[in-house]
Protein backbone atom coordinates (compact mmCIF):
# COMPACT_ATOMS: atom_id res chain seq x y z
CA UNK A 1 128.20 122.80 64.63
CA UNK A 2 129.68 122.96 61.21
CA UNK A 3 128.23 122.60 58.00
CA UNK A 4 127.95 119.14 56.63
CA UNK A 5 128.63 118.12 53.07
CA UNK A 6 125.54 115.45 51.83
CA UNK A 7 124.50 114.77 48.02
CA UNK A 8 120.92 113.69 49.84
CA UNK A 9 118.09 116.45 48.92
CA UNK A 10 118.01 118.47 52.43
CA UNK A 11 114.36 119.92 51.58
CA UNK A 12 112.45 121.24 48.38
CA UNK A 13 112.16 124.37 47.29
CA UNK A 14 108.74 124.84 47.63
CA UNK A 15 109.52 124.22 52.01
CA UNK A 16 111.45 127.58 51.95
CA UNK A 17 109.06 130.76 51.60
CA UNK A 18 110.02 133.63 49.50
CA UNK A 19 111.04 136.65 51.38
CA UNK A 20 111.91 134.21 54.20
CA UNK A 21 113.96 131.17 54.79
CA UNK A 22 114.36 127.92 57.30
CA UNK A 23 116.98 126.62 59.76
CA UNK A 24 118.12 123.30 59.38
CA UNK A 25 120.15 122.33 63.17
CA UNK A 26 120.87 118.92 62.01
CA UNK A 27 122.61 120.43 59.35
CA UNK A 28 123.85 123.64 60.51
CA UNK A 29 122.82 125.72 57.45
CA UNK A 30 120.14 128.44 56.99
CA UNK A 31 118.43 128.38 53.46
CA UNK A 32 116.59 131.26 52.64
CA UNK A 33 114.94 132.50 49.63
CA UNK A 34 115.32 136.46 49.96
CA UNK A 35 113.59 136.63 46.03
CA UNK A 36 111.38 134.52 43.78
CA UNK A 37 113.70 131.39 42.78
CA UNK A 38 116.97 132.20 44.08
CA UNK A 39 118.23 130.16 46.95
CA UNK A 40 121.02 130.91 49.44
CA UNK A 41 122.39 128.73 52.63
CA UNK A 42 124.56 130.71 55.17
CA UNK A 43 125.90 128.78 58.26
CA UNK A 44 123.63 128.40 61.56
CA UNK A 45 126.47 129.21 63.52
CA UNK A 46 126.20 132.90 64.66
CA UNK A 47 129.49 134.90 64.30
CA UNK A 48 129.05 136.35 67.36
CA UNK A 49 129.49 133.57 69.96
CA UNK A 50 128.97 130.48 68.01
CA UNK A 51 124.77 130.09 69.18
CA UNK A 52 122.85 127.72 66.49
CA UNK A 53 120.61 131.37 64.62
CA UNK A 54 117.10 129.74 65.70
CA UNK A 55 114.62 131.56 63.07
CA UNK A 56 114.23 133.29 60.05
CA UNK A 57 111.77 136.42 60.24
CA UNK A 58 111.08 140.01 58.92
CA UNK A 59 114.16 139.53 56.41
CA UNK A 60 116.79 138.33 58.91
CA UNK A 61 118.74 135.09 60.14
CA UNK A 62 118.01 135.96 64.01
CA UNK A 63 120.09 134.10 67.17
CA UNK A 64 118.29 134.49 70.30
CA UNK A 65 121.30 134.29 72.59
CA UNK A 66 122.41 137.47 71.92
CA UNK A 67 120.23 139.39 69.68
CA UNK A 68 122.30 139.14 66.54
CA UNK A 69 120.29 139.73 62.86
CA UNK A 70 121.64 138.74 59.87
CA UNK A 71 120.38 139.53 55.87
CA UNK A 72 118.81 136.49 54.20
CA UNK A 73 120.14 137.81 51.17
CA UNK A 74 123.29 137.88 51.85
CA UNK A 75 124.35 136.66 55.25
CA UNK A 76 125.69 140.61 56.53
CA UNK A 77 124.54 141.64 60.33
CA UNK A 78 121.39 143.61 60.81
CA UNK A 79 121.98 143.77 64.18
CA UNK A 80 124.32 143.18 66.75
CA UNK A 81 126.28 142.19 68.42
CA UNK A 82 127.56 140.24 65.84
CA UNK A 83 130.20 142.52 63.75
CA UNK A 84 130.74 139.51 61.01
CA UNK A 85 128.78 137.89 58.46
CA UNK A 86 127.22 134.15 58.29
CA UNK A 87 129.46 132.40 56.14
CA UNK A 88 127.68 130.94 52.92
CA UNK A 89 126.99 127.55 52.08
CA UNK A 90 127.06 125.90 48.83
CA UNK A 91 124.07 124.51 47.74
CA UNK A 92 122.55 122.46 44.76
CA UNK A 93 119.59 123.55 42.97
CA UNK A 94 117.74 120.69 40.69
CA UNK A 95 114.60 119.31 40.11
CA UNK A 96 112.70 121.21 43.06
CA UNK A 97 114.80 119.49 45.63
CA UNK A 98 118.10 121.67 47.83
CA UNK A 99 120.98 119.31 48.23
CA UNK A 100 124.27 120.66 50.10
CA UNK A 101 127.13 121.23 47.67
């Protein structure tokens, strides 16, 4: 699944927890917020095999088929197998609401 362009607020900023982050399938985009206030989306789709990541914990982007880990900070592997990064996302920031860009 590939990233979708949409205007339409996708969530607000106070749904994504600092230090952490949330997958949105529908949308195929991770959001995380890896500091206070700044926002980053990376594609869902792991680099590895193309598996929809599944959760954000403990600082990573994680896909369960295969084990992959990825930075919520900026998108680089953790963990393998994955040898490539999640691709980022553009994003809009305004008014407490996360739009895609």
């Amino acid at each position: 699944m590939s990233p979708t362009s949409n205007r339409d607020p996708l969530t607000t900023i106070s749904a994504i927890p600092e230090g952490g982050g949330t997958v949105f399938r529908t949308h195929g985009v991770v959001i995380t917020q890896p500091t206070a206030g700044v926002f980053l989306a990376f594609s869902a789709t792991c680099t590895h095999q193309g598996c929809t990541v599944r959760a954000v914990a403990g600082g990573t982007i994680n896909c369960f088929c295969h084990g992959s880990r990825f930075r919520i900070a900026d998108g680089s592997v953790a963990g393998g197998p994955a040898t490539q990064p999640l691709p980022r996302v553009p994003i809009l920031v305004s008014d407490g609401l996360i739009s895609l860009g």
